[in-house]
PDB file of N, CA and C in Angstrom:
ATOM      1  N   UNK A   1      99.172  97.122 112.809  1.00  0.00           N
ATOM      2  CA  UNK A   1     100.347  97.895 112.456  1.00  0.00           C
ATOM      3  C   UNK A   1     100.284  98.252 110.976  1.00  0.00           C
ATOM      4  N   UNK A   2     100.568  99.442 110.733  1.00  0.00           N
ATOM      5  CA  UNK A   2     100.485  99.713 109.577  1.00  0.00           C
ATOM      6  C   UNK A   2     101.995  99.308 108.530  1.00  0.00           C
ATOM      7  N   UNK A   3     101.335  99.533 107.188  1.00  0.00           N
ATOM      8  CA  UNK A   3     102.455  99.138 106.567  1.00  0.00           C
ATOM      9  C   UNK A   3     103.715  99.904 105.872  1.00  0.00           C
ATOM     10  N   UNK A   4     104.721 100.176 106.189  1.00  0.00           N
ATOM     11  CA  UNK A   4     105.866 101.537 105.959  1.00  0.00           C
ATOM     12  C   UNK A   4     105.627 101.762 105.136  1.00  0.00           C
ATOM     13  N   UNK A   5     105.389 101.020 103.738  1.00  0.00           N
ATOM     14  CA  UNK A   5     105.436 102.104 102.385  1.00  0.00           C
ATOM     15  C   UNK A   5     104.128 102.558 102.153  1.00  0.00           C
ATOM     16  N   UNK A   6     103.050 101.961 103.232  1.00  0.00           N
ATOM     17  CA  UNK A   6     101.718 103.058 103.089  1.00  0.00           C
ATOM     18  C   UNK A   6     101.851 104.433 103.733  1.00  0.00           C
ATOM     19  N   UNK A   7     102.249 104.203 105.103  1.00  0.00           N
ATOM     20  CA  UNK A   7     102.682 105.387 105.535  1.00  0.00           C
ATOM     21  C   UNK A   7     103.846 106.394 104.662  1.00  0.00           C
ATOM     22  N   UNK A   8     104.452 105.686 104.388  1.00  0.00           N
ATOM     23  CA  UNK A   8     105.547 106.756 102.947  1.00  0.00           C
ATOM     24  C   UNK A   8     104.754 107.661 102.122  1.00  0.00           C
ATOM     25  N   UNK A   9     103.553 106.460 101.241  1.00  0.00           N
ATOM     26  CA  UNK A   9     103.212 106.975 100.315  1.00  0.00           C
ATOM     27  C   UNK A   9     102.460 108.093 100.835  1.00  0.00           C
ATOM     28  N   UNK A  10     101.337 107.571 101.941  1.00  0.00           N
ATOM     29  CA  UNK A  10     100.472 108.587 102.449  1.00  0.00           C
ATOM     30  C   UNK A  10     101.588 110.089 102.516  1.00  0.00           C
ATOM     31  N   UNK A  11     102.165 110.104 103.310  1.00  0.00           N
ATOM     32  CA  UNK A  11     102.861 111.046 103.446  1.00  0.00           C
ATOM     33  C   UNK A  11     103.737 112.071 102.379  1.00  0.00           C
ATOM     34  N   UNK A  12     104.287 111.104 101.253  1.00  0.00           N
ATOM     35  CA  UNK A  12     104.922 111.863 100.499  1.00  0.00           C
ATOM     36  C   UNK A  12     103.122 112.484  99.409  1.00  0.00           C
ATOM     37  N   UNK A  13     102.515 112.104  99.268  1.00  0.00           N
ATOM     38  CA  UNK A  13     101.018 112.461  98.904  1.00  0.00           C
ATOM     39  C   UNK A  13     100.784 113.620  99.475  1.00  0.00           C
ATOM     40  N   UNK A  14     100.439 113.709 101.020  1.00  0.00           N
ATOM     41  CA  UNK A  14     100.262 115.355 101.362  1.00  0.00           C
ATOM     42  C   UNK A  14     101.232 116.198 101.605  1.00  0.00           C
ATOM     43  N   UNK A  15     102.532 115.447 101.783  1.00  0.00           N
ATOM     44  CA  UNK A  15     103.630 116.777 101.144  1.00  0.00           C
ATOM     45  C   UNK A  15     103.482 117.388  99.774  1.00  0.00           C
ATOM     46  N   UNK A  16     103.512 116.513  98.557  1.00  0.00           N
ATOM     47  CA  UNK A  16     102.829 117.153  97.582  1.00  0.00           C
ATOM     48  C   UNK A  16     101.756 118.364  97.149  1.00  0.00           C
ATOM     49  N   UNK A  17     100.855 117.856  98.260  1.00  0.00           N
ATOM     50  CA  UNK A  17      99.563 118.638  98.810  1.00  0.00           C
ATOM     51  C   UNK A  17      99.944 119.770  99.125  1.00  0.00           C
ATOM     52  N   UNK A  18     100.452 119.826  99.931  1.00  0.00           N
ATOM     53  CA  UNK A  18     100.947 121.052 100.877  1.00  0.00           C
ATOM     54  C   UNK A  18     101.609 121.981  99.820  1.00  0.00           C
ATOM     55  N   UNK A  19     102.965 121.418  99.130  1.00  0.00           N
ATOM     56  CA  UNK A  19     103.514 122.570  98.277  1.00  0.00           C
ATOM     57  C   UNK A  19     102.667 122.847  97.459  1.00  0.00           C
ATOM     58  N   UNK A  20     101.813 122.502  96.868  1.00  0.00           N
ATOM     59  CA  UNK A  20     100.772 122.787  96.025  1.00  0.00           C
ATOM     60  C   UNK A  20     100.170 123.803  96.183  1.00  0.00           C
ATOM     61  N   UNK A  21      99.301 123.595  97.355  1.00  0.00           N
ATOM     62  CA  UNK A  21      97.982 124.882  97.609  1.00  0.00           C
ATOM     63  C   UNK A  21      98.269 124.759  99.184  1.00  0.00           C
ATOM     64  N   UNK A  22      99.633 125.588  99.753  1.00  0.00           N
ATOM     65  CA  UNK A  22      99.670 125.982 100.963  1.00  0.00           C
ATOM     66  C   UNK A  22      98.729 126.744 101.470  1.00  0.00           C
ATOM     67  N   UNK A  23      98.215 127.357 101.272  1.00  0.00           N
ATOM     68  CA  UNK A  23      97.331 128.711 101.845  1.00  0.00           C
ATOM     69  C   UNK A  23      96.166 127.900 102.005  1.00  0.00           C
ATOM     70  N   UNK A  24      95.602 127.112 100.865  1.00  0.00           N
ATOM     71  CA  UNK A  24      94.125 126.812 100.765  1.00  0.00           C
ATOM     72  C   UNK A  24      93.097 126.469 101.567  1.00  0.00           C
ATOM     73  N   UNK A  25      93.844 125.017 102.727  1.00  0.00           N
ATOM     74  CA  UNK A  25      92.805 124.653 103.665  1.00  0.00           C
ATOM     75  C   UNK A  25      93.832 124.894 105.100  1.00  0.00           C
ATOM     76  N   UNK A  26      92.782 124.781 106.097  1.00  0.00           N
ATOM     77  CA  UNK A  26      93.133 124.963 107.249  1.00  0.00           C
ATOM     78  C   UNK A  26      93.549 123.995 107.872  1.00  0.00           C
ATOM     79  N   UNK A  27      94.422 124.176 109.283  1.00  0.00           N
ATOM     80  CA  UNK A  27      94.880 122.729 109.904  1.00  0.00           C
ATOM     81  C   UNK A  27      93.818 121.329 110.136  1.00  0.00           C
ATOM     82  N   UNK A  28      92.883 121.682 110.209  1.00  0.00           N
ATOM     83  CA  UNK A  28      91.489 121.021 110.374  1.00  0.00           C
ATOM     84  C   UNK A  28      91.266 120.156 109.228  1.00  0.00           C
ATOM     85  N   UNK A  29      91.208 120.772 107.867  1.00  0.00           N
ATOM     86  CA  UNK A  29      91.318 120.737 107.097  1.00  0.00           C
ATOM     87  C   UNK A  29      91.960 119.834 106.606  1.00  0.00           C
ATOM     88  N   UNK A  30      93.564 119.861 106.752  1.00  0.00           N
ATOM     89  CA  UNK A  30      94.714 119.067 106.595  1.00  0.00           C
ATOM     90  C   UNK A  30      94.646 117.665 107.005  1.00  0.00           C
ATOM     91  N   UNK A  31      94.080 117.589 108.138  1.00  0.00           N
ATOM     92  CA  UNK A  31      94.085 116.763 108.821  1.00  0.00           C
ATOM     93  C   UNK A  31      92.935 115.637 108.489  1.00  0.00           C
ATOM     94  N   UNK A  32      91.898 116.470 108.078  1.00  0.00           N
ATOM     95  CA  UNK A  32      90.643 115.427 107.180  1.00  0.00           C
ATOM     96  C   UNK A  32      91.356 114.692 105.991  1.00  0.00           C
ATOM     97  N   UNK A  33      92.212 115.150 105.155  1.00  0.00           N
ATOM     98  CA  UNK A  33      92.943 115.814 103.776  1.00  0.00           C
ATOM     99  C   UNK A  33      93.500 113.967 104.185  1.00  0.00           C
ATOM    100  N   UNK A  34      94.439 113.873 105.460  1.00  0.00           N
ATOM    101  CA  UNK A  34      95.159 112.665 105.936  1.00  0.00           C
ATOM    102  C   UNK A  34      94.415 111.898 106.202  1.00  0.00           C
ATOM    103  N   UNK A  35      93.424 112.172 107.073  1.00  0.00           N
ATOM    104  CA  UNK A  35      92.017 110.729 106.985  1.00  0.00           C
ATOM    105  C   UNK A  35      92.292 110.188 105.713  1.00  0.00           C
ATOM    106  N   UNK A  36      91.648 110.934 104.753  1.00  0.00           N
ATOM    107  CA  UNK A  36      91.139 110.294 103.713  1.00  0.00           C
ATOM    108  C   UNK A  36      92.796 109.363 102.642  1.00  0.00           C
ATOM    109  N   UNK A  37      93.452 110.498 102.777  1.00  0.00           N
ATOM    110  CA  UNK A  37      94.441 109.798 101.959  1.00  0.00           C
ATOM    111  C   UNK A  37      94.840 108.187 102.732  1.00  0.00           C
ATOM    112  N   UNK A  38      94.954 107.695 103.932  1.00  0.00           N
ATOM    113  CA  UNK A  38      95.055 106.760 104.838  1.00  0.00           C
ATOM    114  C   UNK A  38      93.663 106.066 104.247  1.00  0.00           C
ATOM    115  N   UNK A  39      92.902 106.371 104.370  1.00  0.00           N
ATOM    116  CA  UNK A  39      91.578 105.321 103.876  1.00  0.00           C
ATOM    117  C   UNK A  39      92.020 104.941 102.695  1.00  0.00           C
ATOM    118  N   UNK A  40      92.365 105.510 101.542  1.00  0.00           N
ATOM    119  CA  UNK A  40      92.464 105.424  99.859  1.00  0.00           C
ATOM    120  C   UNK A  40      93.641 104.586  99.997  1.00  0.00           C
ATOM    121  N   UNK A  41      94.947 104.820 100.949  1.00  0.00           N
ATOM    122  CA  UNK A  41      96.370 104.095 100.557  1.00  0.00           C
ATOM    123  C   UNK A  41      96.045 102.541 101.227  1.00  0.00           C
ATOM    124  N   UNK A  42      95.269 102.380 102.512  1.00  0.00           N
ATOM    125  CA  UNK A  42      95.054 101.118 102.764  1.00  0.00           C
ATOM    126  C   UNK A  42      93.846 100.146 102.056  1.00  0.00           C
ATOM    127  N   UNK A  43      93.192 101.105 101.065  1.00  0.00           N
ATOM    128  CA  UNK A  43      92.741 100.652  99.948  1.00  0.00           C
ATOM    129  C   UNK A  43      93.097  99.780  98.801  1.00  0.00           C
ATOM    130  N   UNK A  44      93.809 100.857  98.272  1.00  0.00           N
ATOM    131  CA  UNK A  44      94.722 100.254  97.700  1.00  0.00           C
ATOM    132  C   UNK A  44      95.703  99.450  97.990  1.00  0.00           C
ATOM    133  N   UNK A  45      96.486  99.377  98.754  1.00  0.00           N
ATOM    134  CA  UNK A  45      96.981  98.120  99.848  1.00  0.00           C
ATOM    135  C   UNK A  45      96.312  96.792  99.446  1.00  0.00           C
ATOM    136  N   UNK A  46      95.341  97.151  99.765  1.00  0.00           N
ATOM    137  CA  UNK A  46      94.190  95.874  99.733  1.00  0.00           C
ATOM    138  C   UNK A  46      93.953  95.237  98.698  1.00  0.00           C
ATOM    139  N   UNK A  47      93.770  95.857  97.849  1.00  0.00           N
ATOM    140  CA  UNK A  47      93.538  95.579  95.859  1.00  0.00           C
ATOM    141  C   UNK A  47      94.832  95.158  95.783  1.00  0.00           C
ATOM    142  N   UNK A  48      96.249  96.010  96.132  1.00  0.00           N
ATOM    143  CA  UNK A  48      97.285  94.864  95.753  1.00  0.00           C
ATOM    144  C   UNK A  48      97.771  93.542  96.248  1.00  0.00           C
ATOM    145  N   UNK A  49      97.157  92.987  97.469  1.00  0.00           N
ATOM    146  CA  UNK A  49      97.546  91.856  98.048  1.00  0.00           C
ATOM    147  C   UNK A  49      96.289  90.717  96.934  1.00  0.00           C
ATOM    148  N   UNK A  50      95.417  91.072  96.480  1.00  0.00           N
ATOM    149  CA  UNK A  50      94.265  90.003  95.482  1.00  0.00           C
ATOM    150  C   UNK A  50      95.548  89.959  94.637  1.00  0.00           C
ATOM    151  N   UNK A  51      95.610  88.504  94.117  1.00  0.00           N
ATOM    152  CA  UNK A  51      95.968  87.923  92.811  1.00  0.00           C
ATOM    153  C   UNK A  51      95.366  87.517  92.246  1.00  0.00           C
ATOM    154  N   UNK A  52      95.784  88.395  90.844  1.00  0.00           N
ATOM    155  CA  UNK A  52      94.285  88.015  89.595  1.00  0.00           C
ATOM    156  C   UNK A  52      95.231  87.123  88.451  1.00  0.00           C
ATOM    157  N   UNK A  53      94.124  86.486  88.123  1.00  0.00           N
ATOM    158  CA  UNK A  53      94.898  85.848  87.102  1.00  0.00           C
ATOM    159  C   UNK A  53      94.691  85.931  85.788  1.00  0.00           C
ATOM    160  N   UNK A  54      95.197  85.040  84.433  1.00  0.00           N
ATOM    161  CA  UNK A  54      94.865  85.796  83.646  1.00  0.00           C
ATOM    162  C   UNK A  54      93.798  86.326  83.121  1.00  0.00           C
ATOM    163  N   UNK A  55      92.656  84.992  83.534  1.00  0.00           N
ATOM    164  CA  UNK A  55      91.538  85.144  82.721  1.00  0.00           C
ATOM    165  C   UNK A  55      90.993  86.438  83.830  1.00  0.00           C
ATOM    166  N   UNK A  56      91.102  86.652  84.433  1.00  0.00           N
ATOM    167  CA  UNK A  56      90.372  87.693  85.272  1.00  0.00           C
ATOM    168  C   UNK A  56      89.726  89.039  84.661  1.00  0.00           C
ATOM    169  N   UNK A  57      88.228  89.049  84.756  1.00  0.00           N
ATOM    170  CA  UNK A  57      87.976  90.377  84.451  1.00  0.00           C
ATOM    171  C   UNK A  57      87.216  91.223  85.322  1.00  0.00           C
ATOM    172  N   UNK A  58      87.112  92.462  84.882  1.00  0.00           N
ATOM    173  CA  UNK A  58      85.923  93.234  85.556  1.00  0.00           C
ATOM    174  C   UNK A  58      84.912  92.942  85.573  1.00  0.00           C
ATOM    175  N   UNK A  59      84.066  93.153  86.092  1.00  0.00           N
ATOM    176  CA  UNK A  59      82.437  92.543  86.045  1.00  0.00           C
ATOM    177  C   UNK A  59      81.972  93.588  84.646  1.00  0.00           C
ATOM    178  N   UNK A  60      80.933  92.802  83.881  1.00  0.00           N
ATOM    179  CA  UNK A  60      80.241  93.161  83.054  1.00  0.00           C
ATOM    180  C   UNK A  60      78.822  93.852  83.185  1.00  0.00           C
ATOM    181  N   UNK A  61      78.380  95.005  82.974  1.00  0.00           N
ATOM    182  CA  UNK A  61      77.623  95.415  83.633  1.00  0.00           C
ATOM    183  C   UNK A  61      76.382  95.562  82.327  1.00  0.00           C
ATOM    184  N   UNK A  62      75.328  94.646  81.829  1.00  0.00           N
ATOM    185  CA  UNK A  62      74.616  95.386  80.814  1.00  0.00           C
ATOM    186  C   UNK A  62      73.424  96.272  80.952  1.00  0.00           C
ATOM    187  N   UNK A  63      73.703  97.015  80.274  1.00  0.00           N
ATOM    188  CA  UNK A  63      72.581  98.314  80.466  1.00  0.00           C
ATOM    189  C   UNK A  63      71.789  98.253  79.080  1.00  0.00           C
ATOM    190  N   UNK A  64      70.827  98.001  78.880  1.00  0.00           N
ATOM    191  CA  UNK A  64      70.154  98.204  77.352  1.00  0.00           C
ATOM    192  C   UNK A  64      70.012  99.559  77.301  1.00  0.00           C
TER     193      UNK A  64
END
């Protein structure tokens, strides 16, 4: 089951979309447009349920 304020966000996201660049893509289109935003919001979902703490960092990546 998904989670209501993902579905919100997803949604208020391609309403945004839409008033934006109505004309631009096609229903087909639109509909990929919602794939992806649904992949990215239960993404993020995901990153917010980890608790970091303070010392927590990004990984360090060295490149000479």
């Amino acid at each position: 089951m998904r989670d209501p304020w993902v579905t919100n966000e997803i949604e208020r996201r391609l309403a945004s979309l839409r008033d934006r660049f109505p004309d631009r893509f096609s229903e087909a289109q639109w509909e990929e447009i919602h794939e992806d935003l649904e992949q990215l919001a239960q993404a993020a979902a995901t990153l917010r349920r980890r608790a970091l703490g303070n010392a927590d960092e990004p990984d360090f990546i060295f490149v000479p």
